[in-house]
N, C-alpha and C. Protein backbone atom coordinates (compact mmCIF):
# COMPACT_ATOMS: atom_id res chain seq x y z
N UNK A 1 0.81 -1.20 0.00
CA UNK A 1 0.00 0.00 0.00
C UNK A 1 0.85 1.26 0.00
N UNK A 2 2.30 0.87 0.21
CA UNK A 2 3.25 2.44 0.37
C UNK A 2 2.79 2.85 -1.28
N UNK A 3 2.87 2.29 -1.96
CA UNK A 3 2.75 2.91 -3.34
C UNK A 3 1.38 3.57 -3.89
N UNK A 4 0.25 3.15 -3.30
CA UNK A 4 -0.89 3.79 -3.28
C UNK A 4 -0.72 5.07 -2.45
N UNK A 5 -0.27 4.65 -0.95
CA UNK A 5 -0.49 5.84 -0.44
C UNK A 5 0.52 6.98 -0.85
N UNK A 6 1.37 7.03 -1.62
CA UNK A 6 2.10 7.82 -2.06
C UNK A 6 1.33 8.61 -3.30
N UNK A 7 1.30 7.62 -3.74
CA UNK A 7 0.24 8.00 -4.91
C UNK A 7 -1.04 9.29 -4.47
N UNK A 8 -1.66 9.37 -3.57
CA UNK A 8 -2.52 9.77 -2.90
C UNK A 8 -2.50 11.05 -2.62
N UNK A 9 -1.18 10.89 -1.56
CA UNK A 9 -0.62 12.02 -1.23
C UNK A 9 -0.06 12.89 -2.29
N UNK A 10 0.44 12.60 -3.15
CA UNK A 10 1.14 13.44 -4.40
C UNK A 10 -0.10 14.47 -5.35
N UNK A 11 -1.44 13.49 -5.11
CA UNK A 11 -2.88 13.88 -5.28
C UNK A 11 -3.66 15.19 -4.50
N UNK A 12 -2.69 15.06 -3.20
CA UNK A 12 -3.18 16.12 -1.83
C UNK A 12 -4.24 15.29 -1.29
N UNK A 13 -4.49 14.14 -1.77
CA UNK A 13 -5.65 13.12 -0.92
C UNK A 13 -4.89 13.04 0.74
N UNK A 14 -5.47 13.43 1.75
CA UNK A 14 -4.99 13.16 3.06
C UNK A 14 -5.03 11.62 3.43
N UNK A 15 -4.07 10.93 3.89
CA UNK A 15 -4.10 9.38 4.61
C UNK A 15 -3.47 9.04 5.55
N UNK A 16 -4.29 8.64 6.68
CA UNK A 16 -3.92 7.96 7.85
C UNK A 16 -3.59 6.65 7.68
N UNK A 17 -2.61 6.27 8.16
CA UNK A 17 -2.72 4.61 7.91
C UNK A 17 -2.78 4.01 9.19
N UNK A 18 -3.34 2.70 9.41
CA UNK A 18 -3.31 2.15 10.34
C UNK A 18 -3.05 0.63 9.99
N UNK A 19 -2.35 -0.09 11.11
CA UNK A 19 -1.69 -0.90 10.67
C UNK A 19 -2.36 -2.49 11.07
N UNK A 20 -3.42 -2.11 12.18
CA UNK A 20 -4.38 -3.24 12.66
C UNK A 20 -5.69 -2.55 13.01
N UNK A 21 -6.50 -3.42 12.81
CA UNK A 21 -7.68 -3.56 12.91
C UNK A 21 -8.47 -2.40 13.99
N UNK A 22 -7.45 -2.88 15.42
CA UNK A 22 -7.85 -2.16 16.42
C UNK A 22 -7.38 -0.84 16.47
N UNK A 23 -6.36 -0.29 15.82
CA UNK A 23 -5.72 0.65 15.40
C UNK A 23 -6.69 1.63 14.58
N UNK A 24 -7.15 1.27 13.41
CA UNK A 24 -7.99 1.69 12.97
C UNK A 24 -9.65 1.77 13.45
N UNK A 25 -9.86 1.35 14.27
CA UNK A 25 -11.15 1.52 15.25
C UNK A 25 -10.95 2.71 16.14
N UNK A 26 -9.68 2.77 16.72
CA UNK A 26 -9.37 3.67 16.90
C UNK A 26 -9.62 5.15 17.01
N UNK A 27 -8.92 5.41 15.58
CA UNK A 27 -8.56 6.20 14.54
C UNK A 27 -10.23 6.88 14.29
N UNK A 28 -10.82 5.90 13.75
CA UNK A 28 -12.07 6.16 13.60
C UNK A 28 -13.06 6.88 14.65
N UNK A 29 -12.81 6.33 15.43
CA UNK A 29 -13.63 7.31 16.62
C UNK A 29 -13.10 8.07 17.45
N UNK A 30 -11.58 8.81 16.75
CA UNK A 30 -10.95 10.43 16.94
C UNK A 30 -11.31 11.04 15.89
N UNK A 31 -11.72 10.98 15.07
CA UNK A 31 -11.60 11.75 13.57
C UNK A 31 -12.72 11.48 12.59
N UNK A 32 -12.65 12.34 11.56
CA UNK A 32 -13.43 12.01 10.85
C UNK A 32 -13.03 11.77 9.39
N UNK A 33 -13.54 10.67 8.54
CA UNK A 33 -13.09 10.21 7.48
C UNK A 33 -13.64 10.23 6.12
N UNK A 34 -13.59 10.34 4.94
CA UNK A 34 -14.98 10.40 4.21
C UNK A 34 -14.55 8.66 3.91
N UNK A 35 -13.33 7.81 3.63
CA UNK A 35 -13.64 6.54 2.93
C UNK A 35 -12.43 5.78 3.56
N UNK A 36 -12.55 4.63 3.94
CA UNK A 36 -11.83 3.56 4.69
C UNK A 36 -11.23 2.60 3.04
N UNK A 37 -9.79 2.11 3.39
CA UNK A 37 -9.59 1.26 2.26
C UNK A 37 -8.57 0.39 3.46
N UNK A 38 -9.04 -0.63 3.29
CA UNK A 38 -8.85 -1.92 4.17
C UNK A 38 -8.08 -3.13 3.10
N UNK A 39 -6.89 -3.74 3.93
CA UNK A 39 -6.51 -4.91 3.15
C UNK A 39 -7.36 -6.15 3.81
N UNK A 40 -7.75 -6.82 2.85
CA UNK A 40 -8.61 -8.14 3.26
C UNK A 40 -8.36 -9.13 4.44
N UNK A 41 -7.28 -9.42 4.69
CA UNK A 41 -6.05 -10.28 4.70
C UNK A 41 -5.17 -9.14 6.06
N UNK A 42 -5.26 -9.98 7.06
CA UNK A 42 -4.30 -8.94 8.57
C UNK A 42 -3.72 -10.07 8.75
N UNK A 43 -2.43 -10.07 9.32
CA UNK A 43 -1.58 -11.49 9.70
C UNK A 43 -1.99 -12.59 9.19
N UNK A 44 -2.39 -13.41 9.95
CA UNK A 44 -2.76 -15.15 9.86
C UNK A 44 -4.07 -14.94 9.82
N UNK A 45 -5.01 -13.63 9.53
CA UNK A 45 -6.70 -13.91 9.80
C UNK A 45 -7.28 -13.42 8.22
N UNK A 46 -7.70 -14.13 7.14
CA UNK A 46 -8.01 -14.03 6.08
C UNK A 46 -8.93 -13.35 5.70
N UNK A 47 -9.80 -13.18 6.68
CA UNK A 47 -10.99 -12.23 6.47
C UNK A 47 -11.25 -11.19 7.53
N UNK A 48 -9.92 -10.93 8.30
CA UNK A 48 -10.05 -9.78 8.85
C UNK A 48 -10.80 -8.15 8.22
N UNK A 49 -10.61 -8.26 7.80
CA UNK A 49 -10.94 -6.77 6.90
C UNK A 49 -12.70 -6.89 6.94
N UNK A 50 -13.82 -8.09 6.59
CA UNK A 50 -14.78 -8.52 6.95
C UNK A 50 -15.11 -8.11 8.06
N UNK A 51 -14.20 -8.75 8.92
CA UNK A 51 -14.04 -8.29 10.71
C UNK A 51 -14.33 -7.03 11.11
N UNK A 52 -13.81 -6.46 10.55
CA UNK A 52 -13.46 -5.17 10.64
C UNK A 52 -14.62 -4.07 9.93
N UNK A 53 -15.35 -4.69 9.32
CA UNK A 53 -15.97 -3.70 8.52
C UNK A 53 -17.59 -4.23 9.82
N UNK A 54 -17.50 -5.31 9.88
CA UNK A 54 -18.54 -5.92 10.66
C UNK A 54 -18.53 -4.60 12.04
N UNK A 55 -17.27 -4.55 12.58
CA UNK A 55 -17.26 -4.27 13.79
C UNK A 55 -17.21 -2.54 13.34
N UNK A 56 -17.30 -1.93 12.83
CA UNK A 56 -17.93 -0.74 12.11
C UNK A 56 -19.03 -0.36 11.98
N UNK A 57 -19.73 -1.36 11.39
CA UNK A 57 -21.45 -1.38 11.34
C UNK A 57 -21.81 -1.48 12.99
N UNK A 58 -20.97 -2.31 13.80
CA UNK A 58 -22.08 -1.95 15.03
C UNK A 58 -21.32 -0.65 16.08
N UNK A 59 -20.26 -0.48 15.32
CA UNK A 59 -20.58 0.82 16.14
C UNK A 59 -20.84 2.20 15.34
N UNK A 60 -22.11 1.87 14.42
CA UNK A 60 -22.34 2.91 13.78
C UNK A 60 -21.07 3.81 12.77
N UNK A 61 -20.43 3.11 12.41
CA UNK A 61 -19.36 3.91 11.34
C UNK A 61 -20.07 3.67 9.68
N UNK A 62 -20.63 4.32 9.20
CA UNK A 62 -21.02 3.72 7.88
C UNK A 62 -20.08 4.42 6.88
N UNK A 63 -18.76 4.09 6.69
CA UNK A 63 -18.17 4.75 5.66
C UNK A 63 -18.51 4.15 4.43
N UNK A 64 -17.83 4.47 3.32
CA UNK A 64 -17.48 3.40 2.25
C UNK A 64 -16.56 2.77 2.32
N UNK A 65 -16.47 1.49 2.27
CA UNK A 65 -15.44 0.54 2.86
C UNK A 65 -14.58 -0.14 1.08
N UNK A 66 -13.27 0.05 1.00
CA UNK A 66 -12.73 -0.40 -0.22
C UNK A 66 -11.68 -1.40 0.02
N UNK A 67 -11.97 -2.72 -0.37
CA UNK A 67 -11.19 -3.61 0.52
C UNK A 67 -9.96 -4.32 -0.80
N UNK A 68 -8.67 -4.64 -0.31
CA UNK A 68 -7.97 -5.05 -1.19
C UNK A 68 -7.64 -6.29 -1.09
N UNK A 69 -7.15 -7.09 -1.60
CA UNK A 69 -6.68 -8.24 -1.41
C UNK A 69 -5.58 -9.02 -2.58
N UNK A 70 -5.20 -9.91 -2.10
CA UNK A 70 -3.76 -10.61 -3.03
C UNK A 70 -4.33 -11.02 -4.41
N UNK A 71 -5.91 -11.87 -4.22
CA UNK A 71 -6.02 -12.64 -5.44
C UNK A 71 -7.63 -12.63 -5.47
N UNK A 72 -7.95 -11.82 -6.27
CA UNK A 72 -9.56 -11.33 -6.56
C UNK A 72 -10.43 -12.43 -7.52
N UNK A 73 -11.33 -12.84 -6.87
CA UNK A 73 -11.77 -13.46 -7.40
C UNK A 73 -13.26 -13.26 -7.66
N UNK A 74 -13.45 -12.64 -8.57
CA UNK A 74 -14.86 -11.62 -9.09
C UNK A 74 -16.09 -12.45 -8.96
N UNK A 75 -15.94 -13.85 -9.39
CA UNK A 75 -17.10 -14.72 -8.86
C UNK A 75 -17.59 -14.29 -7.42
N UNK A 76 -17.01 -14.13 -6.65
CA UNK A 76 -17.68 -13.80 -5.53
C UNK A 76 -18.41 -12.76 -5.03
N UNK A 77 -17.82 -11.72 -5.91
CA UNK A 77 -18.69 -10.56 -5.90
C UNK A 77 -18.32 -8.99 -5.07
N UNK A 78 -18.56 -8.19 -4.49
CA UNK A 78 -18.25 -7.21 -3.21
C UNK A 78 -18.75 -7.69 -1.93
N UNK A 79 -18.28 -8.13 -1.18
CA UNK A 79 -18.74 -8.45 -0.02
C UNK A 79 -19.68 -7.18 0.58
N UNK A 80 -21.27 -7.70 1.61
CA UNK A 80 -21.66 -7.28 2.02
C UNK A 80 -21.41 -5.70 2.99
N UNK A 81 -22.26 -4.81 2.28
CA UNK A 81 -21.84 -3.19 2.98
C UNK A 81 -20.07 -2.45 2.43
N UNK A 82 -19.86 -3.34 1.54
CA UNK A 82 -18.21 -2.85 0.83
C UNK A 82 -18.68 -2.00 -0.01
N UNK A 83 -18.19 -0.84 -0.39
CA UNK A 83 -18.20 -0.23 -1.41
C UNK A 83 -17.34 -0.67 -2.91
N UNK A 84 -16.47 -1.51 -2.28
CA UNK A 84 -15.82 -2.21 -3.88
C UNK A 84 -14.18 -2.89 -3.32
N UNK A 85 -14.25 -4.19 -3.96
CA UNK A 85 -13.22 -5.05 -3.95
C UNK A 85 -12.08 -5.19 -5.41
N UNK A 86 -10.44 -4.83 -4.86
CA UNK A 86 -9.86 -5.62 -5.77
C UNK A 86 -8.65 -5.69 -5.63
N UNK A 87 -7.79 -6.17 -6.41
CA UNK A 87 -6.23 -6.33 -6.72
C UNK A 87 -5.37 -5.30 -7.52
N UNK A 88 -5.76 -4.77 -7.96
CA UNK A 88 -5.36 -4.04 -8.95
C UNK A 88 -5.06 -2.35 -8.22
N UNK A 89 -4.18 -1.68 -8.87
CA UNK A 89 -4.06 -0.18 -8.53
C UNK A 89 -4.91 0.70 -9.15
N UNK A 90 -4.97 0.37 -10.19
CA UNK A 90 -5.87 1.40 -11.00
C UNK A 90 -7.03 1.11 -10.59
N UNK A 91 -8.12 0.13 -10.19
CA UNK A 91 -9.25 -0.04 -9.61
C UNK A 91 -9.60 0.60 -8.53
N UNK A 92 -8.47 0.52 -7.80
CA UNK A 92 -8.18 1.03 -6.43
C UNK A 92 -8.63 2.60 -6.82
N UNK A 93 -7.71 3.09 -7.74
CA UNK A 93 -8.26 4.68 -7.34
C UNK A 93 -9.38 5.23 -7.83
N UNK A 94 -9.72 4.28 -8.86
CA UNK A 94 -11.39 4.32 -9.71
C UNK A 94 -12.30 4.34 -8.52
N UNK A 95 -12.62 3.86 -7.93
CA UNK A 95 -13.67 2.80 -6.43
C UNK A 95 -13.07 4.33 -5.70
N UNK A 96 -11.88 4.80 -4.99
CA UNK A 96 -11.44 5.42 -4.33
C UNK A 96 -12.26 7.03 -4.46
N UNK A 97 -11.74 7.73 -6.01
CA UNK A 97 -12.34 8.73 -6.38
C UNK A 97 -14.02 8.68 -6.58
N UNK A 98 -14.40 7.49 -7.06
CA UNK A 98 -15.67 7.74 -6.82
C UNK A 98 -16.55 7.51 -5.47
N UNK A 99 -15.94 6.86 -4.16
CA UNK A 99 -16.72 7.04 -3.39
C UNK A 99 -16.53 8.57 -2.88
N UNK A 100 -15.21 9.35 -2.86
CA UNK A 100 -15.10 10.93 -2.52
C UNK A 100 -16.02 11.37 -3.49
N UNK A 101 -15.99 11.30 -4.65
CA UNK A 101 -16.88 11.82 -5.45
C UNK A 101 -18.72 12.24 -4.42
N UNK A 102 -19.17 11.07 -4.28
CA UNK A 102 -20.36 10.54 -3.21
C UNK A 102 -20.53 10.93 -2.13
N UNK A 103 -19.08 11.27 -1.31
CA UNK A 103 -19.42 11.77 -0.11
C UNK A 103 -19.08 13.16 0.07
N UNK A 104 -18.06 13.73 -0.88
CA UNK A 104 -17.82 15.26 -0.77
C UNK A 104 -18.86 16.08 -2.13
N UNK A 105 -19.21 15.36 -2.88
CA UNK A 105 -20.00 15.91 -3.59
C UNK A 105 -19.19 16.24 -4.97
């Protein structure tokens, strides 16, 4: 993600990073965010990022959630309350700009 978030920043897009789950729960309830981009995949837990978006919804965080992962497999679809899944960089900032698009207008 250093290369996205560089990318970002060179954009003037502001980014916090956080590096776990709880970290970013955090984060979230000091500040305010317009869009969360989550890797799928935290240590040894494969669907952390799931986790994580789960434990968002109950404490009332409804961002747009953009989740990444190693190996996309489109059959499956966007997981529930995600705003958009993938592998790729350029997807990434497609999904990215258009949820700012949505929430800043």
């Amino acid at each position: 993600m250093e290369h996205v978030t560089g990318i970002l920043r060179a954009l003037g897009v502001e980014v916090e990073v956080a590096t776990t789950s709880e970290d970013a729960t955090s984060m979230l309830a000091q500040r305010q965010f317009d869009v969360v981009i989550s890797d799928m995949r935290r240590g040894e837990t494969p669907d952390e990022g799931l986790r994580f978006l789960k434990r968002m919804r109950e404490k009332r965080v409804y961002l747009p959630t953009i989740f990444t992962v190693g190996q996309y497999k489109p059959e499956l679809g966007t997981p529930a309350h995600a705003f958009g899944i993938t592998n790729r960089v350029d997807e990434l900032l497609n999904l990215l700009f258009d949820a700012l698009e949505r929430t800043r207008g």
